[in-house]
N, C-alpha and C. Protein backbone atom coordinates (compact mmCIF):
# COMPACT_ATOMS: atom_id res chain seq x y z
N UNK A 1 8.97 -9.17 -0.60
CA UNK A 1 9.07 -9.51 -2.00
C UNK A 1 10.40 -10.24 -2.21
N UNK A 2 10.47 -11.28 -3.14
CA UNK A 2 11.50 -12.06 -3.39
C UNK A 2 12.68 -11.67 -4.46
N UNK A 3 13.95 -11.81 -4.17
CA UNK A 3 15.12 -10.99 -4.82
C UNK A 3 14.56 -11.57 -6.03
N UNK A 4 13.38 -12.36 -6.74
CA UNK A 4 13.46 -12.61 -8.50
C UNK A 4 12.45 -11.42 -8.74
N UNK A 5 11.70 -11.16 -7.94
CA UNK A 5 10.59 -10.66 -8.28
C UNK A 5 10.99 -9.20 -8.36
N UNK A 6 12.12 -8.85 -7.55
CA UNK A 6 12.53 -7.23 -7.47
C UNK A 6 13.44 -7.04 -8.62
N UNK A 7 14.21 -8.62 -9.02
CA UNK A 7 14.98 -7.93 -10.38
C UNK A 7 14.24 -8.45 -11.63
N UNK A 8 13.00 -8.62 -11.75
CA UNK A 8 12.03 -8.45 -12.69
C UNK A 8 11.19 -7.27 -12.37
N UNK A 9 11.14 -6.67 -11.56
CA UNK A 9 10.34 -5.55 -11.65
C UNK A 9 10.98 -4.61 -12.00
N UNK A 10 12.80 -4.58 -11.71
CA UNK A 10 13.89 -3.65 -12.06
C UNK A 10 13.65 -3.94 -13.93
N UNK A 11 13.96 -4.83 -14.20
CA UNK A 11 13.79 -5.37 -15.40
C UNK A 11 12.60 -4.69 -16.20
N UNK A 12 11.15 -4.82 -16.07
CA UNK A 12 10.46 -4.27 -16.40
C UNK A 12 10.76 -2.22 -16.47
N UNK A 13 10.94 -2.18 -15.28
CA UNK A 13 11.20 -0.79 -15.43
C UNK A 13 12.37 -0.19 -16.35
N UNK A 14 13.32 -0.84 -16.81
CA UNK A 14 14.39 -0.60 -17.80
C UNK A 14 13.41 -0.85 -18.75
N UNK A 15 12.74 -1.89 -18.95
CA UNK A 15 12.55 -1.64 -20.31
C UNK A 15 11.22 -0.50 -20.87
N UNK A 16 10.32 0.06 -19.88
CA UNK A 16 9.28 0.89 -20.20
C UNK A 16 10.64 2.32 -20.30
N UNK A 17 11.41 2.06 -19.82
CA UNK A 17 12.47 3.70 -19.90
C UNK A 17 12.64 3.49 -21.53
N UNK A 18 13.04 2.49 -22.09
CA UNK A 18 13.98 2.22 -23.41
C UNK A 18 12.72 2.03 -24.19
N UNK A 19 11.58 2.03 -24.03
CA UNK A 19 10.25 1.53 -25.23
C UNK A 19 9.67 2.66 -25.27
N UNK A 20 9.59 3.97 -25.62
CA UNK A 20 8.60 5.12 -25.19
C UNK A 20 6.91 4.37 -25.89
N UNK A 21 6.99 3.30 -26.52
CA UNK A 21 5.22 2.84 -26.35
C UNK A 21 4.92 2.51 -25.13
N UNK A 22 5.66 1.26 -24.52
CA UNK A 22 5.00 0.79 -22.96
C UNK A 22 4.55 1.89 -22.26
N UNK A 23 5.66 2.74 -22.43
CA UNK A 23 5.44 3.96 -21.35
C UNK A 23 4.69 4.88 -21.43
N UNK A 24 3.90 5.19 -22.73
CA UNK A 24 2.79 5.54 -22.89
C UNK A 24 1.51 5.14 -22.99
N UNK A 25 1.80 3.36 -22.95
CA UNK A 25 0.53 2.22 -22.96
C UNK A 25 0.27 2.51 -21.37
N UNK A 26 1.32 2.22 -20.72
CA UNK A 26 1.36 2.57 -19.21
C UNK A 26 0.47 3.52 -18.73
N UNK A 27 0.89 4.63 -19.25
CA UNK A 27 0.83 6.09 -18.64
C UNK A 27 -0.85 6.31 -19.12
N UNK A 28 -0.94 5.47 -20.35
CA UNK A 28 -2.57 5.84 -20.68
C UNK A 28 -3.60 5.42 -20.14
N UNK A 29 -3.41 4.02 -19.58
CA UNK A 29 -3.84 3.13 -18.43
C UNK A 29 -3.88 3.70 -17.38
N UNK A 30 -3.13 3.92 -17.45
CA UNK A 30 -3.14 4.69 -15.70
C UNK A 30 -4.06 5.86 -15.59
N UNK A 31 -4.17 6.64 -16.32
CA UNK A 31 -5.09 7.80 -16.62
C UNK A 31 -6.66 7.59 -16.35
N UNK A 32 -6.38 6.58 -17.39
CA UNK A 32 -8.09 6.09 -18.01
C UNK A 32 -8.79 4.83 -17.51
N UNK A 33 -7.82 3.94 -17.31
CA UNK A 33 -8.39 2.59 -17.18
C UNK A 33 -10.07 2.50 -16.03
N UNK A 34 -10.27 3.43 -15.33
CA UNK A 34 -11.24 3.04 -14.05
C UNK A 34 -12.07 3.75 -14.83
N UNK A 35 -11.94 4.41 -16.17
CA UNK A 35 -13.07 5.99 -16.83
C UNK A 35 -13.69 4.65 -17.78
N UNK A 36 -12.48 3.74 -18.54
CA UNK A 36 -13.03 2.90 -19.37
C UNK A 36 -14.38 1.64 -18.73
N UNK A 37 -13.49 1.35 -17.62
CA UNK A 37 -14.63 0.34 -17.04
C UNK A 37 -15.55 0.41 -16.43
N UNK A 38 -15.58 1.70 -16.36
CA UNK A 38 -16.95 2.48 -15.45
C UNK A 38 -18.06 3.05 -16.53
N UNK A 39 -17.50 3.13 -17.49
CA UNK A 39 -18.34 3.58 -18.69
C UNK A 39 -18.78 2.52 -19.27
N UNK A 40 -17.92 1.64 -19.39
CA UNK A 40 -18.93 0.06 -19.88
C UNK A 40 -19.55 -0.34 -18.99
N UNK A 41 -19.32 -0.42 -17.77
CA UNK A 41 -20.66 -0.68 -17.01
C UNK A 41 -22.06 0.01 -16.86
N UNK A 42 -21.66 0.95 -16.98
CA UNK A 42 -22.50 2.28 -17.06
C UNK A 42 -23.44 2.31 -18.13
N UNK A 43 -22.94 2.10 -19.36
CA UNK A 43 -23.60 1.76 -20.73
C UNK A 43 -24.49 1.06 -20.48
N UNK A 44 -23.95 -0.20 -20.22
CA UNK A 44 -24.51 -1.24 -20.26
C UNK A 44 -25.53 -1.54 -19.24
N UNK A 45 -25.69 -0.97 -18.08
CA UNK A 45 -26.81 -0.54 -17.08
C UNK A 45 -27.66 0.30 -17.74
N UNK A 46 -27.69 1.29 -18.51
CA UNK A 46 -28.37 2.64 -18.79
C UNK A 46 -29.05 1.81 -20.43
N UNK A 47 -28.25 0.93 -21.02
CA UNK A 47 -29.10 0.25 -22.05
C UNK A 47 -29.79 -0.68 -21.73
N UNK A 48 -29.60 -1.47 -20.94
CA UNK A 48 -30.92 -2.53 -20.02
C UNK A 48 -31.69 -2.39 -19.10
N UNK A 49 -31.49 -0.77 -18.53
CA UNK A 49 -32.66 0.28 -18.32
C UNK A 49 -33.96 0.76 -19.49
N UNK A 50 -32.82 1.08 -20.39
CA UNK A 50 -34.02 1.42 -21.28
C UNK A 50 -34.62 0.48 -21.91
N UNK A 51 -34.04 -0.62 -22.36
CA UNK A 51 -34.77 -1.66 -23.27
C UNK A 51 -35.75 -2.45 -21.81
N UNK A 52 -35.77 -2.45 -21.16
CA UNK A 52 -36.31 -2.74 -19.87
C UNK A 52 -37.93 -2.12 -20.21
N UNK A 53 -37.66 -0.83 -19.73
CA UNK A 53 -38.75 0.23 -19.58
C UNK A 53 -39.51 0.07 -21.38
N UNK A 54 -38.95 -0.22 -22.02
CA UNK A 54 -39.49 -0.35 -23.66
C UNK A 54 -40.32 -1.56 -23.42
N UNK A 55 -39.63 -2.47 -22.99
CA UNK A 55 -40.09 -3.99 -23.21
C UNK A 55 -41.85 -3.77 -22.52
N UNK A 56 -41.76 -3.29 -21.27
CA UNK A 56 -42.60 -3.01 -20.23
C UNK A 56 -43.58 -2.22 -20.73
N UNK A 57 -43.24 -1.60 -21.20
CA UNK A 57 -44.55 -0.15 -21.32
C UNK A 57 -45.09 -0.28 -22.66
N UNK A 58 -43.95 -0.46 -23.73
CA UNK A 58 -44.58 0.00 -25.35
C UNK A 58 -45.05 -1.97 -25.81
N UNK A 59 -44.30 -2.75 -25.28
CA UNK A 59 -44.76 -4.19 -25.78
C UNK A 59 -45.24 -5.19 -24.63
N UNK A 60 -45.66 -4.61 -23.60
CA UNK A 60 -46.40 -5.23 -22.23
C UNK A 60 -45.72 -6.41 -22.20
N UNK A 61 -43.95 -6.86 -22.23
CA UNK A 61 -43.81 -7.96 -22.38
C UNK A 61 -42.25 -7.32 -21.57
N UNK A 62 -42.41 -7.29 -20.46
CA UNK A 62 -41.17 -6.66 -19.10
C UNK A 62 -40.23 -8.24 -19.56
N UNK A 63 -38.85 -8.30 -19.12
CA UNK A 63 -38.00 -9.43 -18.71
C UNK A 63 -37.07 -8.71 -17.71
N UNK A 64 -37.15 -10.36 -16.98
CA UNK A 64 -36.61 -10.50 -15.94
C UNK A 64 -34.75 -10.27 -16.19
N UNK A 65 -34.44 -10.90 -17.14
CA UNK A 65 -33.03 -11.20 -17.03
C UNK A 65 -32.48 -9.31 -17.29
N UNK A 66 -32.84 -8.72 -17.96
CA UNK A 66 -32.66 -7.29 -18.26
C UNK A 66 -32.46 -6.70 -16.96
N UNK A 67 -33.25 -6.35 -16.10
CA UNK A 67 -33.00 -5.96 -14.84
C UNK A 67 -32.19 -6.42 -13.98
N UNK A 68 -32.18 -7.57 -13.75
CA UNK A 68 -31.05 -8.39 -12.88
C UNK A 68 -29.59 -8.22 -13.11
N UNK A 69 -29.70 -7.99 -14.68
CA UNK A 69 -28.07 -7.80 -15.59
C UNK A 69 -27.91 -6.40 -15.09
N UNK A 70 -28.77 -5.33 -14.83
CA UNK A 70 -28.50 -3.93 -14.76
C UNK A 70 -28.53 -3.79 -13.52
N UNK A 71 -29.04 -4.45 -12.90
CA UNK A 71 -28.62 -3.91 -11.53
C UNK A 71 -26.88 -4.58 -11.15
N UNK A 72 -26.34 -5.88 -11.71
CA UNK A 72 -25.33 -6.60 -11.40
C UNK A 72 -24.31 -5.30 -12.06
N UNK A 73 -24.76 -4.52 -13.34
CA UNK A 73 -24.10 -3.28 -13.87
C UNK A 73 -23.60 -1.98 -12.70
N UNK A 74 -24.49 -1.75 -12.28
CA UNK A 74 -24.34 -0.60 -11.77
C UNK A 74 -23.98 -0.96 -10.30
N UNK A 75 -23.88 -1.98 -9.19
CA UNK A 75 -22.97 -3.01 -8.42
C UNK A 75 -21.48 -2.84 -9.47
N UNK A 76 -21.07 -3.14 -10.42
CA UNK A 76 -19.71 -3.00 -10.96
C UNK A 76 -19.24 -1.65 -11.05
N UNK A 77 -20.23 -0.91 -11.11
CA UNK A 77 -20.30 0.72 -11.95
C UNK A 77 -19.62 1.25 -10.67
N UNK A 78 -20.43 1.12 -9.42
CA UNK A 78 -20.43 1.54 -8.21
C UNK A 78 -18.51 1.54 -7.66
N UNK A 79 -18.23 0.12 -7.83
CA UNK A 79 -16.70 -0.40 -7.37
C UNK A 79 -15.78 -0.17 -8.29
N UNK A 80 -16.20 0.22 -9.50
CA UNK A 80 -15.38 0.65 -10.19
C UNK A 80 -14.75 2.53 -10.44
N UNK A 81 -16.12 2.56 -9.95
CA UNK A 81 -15.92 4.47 -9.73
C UNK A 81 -15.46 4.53 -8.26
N UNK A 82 -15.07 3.66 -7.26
CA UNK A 82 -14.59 4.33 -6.18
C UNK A 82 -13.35 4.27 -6.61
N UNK A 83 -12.16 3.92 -7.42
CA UNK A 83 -11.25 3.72 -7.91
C UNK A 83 -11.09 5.46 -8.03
N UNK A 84 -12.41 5.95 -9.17
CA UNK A 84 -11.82 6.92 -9.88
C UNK A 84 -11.94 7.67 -8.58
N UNK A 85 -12.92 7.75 -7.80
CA UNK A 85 -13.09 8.76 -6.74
C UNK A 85 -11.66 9.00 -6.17
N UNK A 86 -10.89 7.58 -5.56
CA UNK A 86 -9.63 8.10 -4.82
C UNK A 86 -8.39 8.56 -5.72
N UNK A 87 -8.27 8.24 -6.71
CA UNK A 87 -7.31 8.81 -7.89
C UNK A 87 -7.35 10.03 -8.04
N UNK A 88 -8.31 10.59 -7.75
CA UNK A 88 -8.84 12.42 -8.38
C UNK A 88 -8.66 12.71 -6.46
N UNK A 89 -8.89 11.90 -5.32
CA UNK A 89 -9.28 12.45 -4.37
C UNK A 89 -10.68 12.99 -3.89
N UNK A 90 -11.68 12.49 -4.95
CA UNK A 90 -12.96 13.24 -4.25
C UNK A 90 -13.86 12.33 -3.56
N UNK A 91 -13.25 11.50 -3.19
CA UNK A 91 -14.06 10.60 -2.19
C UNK A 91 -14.14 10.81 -0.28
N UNK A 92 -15.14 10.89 0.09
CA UNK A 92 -15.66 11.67 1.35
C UNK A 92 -14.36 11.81 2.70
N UNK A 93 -14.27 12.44 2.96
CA UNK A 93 -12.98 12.93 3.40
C UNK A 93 -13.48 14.05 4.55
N UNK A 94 -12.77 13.74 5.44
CA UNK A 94 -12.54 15.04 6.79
C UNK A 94 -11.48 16.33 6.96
N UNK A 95 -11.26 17.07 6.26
CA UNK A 95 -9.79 17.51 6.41
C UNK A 95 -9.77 19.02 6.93
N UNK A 96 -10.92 19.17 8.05
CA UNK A 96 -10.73 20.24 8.97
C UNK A 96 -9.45 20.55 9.78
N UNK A 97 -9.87 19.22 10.31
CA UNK A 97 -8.61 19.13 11.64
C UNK A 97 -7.12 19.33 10.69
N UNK A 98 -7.06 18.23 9.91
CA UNK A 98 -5.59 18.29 9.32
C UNK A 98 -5.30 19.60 8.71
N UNK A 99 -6.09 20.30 8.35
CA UNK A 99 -5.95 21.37 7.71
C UNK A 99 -5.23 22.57 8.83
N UNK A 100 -5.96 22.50 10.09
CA UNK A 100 -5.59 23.01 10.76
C UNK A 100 -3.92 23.30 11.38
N UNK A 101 -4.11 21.40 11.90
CA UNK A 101 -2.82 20.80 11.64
C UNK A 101 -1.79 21.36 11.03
N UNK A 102 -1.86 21.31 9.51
CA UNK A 102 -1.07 22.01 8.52
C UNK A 102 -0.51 23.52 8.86
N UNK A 103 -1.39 24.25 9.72
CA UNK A 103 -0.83 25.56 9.25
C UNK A 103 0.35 25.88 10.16
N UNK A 104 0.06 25.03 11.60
CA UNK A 104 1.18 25.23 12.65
C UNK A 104 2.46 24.23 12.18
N UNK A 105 1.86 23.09 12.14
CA UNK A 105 2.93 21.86 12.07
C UNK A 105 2.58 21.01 10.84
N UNK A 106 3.11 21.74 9.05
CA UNK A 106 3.25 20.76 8.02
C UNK A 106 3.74 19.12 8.37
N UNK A 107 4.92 19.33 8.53
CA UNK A 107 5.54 17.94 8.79
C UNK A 107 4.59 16.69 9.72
N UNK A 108 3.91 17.36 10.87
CA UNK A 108 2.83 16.23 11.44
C UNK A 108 1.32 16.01 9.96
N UNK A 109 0.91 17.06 9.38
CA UNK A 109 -0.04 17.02 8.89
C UNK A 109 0.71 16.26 7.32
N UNK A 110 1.82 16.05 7.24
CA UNK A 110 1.81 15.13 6.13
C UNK A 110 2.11 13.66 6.67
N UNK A 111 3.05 13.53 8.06
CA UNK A 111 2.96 12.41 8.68
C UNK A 111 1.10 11.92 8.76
N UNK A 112 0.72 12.38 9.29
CA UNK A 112 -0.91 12.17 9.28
C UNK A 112 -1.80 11.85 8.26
N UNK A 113 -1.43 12.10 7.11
CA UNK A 113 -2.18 12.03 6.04
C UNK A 113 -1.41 10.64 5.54
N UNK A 114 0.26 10.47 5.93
CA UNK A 114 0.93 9.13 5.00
C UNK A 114 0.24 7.92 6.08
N UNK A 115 -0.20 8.34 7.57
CA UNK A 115 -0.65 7.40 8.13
C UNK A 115 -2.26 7.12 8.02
N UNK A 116 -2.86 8.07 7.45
CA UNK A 116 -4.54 7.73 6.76
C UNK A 116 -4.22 6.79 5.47
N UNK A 117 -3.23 7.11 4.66
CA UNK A 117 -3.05 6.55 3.46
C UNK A 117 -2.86 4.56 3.95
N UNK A 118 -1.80 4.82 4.65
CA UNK A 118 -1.49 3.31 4.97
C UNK A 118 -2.66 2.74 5.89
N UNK A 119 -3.05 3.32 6.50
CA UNK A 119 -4.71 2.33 7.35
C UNK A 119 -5.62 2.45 6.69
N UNK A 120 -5.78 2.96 5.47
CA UNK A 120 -6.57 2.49 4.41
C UNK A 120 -6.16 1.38 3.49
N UNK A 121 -4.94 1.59 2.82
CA UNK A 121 -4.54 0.62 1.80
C UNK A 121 -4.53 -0.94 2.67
N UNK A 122 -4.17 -0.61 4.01
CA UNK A 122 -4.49 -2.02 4.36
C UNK A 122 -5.95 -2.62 4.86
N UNK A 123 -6.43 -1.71 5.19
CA UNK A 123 -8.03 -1.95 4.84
C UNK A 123 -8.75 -2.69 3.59
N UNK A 124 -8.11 -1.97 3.08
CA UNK A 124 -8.16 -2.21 1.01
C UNK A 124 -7.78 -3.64 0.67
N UNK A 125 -7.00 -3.97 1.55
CA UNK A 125 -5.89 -4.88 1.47
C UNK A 125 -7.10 -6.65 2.44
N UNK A 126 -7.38 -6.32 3.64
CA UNK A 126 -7.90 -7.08 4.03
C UNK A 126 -9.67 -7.27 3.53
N UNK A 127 -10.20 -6.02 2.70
CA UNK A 127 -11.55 -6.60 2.07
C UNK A 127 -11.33 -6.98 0.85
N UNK A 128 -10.09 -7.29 0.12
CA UNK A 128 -9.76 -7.61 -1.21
C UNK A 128 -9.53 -9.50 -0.48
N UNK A 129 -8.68 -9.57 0.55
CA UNK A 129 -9.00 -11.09 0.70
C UNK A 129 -9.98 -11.22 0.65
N UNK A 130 -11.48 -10.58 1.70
CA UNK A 130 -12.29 -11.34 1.93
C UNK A 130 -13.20 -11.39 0.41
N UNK A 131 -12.81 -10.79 -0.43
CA UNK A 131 -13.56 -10.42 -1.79
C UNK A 131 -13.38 -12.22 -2.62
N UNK A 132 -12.04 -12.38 -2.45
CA UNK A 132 -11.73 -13.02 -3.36
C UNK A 132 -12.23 -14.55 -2.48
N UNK A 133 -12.24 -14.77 -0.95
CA UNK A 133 -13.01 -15.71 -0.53
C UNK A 133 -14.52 -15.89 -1.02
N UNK A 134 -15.46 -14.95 -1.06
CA UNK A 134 -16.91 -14.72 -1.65
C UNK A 134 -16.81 -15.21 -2.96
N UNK A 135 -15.90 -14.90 -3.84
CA UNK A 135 -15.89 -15.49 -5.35
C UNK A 135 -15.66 -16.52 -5.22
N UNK A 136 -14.53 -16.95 -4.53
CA UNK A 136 -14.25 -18.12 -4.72
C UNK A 136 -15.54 -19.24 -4.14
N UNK A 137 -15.81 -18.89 -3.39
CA UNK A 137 -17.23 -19.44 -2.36
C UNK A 137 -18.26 -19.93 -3.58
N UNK A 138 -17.86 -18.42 -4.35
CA UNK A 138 -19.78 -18.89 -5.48
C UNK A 138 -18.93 -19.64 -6.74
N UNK A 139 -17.82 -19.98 -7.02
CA UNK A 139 -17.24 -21.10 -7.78
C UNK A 139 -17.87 -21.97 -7.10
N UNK A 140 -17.69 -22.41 -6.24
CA UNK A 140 -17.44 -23.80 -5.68
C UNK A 140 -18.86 -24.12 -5.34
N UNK A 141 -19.85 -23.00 -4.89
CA UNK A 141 -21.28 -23.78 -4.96
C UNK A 141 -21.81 -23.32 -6.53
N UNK A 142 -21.22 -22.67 -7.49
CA UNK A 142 -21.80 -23.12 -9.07
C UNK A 142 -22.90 -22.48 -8.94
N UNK A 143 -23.18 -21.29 -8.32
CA UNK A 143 -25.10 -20.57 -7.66
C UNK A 143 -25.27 -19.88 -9.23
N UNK A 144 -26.24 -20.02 -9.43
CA UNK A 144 -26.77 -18.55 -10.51
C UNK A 144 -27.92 -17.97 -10.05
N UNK A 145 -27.47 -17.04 -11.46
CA UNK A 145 -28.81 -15.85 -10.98
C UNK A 145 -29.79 -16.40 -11.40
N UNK A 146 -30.82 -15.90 -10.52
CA UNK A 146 -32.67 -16.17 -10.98
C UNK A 146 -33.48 -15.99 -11.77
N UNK A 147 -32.82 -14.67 -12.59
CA UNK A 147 -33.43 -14.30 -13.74
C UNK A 147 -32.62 -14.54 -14.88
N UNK A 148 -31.71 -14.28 -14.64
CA UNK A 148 -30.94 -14.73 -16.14
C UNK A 148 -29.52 -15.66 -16.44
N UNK A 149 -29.88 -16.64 -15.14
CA UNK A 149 -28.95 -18.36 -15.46
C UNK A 149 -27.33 -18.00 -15.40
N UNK A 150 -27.36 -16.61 -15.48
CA UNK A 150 -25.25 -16.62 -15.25
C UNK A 150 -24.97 -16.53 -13.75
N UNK A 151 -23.33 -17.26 -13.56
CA UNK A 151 -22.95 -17.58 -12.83
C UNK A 151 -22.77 -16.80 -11.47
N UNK A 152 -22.50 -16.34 -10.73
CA UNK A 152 -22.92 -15.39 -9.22
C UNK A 152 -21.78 -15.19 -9.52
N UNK A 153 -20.53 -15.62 -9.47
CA UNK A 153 -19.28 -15.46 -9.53
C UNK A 153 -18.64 -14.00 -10.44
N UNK A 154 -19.56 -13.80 -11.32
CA UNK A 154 -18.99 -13.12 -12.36
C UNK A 154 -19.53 -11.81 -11.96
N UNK A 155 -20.79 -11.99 -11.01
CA UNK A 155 -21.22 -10.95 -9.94
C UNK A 155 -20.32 -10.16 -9.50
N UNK A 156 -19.67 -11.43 -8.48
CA UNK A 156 -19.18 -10.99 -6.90
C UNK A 156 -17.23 -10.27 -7.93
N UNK A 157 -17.22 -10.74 -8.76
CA UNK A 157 -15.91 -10.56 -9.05
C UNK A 157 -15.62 -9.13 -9.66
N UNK A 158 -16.69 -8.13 -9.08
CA UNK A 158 -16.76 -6.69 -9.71
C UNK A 158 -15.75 -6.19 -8.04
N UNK A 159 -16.53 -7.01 -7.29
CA UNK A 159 -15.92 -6.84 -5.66
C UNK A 159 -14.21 -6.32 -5.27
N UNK A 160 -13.56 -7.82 -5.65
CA UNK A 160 -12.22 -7.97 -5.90
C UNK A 160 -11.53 -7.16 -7.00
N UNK A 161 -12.07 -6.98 -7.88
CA UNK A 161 -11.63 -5.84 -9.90
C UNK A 161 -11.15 -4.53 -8.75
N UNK A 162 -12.35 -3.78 -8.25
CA UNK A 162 -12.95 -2.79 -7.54
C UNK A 162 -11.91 -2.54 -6.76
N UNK A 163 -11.79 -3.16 -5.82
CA UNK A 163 -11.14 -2.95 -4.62
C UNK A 163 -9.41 -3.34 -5.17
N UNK A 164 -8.63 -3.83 -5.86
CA UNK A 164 -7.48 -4.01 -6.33
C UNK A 164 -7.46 -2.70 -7.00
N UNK A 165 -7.80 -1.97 -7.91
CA UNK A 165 -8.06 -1.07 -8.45
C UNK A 165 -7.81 0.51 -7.13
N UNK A 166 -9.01 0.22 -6.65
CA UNK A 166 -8.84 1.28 -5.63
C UNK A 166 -7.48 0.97 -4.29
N UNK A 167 -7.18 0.10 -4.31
CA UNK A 167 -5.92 -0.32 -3.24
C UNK A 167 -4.28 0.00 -4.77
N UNK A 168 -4.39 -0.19 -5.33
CA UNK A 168 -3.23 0.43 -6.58
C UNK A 168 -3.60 2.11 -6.34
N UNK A 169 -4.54 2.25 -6.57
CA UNK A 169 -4.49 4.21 -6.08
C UNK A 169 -3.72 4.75 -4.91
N UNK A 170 -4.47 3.94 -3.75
CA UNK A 170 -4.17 4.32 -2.49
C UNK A 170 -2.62 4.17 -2.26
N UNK A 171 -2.28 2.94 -2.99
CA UNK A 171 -0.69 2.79 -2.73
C UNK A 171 -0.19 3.92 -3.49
N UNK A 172 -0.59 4.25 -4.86
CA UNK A 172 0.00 5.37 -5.61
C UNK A 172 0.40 7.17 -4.47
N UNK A 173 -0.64 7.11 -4.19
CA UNK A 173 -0.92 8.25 -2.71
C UNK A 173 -0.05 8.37 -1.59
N UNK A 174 0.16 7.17 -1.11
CA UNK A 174 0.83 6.57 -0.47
C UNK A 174 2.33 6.87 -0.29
N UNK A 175 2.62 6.54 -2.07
CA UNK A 175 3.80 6.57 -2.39
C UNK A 175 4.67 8.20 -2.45
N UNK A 176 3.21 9.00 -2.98
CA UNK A 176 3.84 10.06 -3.33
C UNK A 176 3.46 10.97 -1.96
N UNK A 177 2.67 10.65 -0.83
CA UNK A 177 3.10 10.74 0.18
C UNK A 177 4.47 10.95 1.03
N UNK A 178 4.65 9.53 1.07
CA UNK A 178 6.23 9.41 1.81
C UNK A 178 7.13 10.52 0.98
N UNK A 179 6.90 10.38 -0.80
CA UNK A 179 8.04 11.41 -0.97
C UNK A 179 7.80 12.67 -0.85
N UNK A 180 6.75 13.23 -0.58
CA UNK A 180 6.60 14.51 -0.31
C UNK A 180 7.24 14.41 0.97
N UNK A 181 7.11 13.79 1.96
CA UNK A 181 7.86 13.59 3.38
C UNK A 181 9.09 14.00 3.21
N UNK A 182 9.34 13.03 2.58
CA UNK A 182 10.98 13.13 2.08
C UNK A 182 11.58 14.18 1.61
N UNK A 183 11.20 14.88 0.84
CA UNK A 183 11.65 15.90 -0.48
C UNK A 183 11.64 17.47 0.52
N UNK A 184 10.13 17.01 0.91
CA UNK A 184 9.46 19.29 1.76
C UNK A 184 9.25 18.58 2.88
N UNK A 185 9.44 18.24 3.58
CA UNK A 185 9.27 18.08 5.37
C UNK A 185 8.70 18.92 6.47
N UNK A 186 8.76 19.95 5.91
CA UNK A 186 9.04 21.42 6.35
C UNK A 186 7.73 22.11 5.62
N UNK A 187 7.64 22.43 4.33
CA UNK A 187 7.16 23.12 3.47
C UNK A 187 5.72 23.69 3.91
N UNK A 188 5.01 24.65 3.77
CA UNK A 188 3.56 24.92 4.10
C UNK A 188 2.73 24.21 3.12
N UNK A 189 1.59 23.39 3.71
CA UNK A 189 0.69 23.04 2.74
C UNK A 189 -0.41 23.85 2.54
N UNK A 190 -1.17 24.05 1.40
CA UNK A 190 -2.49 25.01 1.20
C UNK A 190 -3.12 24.38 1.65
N UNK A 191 -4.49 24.47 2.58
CA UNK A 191 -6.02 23.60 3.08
C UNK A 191 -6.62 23.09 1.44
N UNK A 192 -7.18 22.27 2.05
CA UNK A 192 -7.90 21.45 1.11
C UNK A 192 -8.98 22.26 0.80
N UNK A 193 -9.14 22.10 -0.83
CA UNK A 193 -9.83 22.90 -1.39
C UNK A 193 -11.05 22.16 -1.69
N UNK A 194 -12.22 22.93 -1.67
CA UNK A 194 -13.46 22.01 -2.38
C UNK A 194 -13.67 21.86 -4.06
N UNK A 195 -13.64 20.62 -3.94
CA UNK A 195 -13.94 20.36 -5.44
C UNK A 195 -15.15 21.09 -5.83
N UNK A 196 -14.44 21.53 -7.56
CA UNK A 196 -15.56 22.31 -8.27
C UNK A 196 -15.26 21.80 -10.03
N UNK A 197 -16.78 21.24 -10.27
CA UNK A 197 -17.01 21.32 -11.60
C UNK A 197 -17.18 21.79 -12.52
């Protein structure tokens, strides 16, 4: 990163300290933002489901573009909830071994976990290029959809949203990773617990 870019990001961060709105515009975003866009997609799949199934059954007069839009919905719905999955942590996960790990040797089992974190985020990192090559791809051949004339682009660009989204988590993890490293080195961790609703 470039010395303008680090004393604008210093910059920014003075001023969310001195604004308690940013810092709660911030903090609310951060919370919610993947609940908001997963729910408008979601909506909006689950209402061109039903007006779908209406059109079809009660006025024998089905459309094409309705379905095509809801399935392109729930494709967004999909990349937008893996966001929430890694934020909360309940996305499919192994943590026998590390668990194990943990009880003799904390300090390897958090080294281990900051090194799952980073061979993911760069994972995250190299299908977010290839995301933004595919969009860019369906710019440049101008393709639409078959049933309802909009652009492919506006498709594929749930891809790239998705995956930036879920690579900002992973770095978040990441982050508070290393400082747990930093801070308890030492400390006992509890085994991973199973999520319950």
């Amino acid at each position: 990163m470039s010395q303008q870019a680090w004393v604008g990001a210093r910059r920014l961060c003075r001023r969310m300290d001195d604004n308690p709105m940013l810092k709660w515009i911030y903090s609310h975003f951060d919370d919610h933002i993947e609940t908001y866009l997963a729910t408008i997609a979601l909506v909006v799949f689950a209402s061109l489901v039903i007006y779908q199934v209406v059109m079809r059954y009660f006025f024998n007069s089905p459309s094409s573009w309705s379905e095509e839009i809801a399935r392109y919905a729930l494709v967004w719905f999909v990349y937008l909830s893996g966001s929430y999955a890694i934020k909360y942590q309940r996305h499919v996960r192994f943590g026998v071994v590390v668990d194990l790990i943990g009880k003799k040797m904390p300090f390897l089992q958090r080294v281990i976990r900051l090194f799952i974190f980073i061979t993911w985020l760069a994972f995250l990192i190299y299908m977010f290029t290839l995301s933004i090559e595919m969009v860019r791809r369906q710019v440049i051949t101008g393709q639409l959809s078959p049933g309802s004339q909009i652009p492919m682009y506006l498709v594929y660009v749930g891809l790239p949203l998705g995956l930036s989204l879920m690579s900002f988590r992973v770095l978040q993890h990441t982050v508070r990773s290393l400082i747990d490293i930093i801070r308890n080195p030492l400390a006992p961790i509890p085994p991973s617990q199973p999520e319950g609703d």
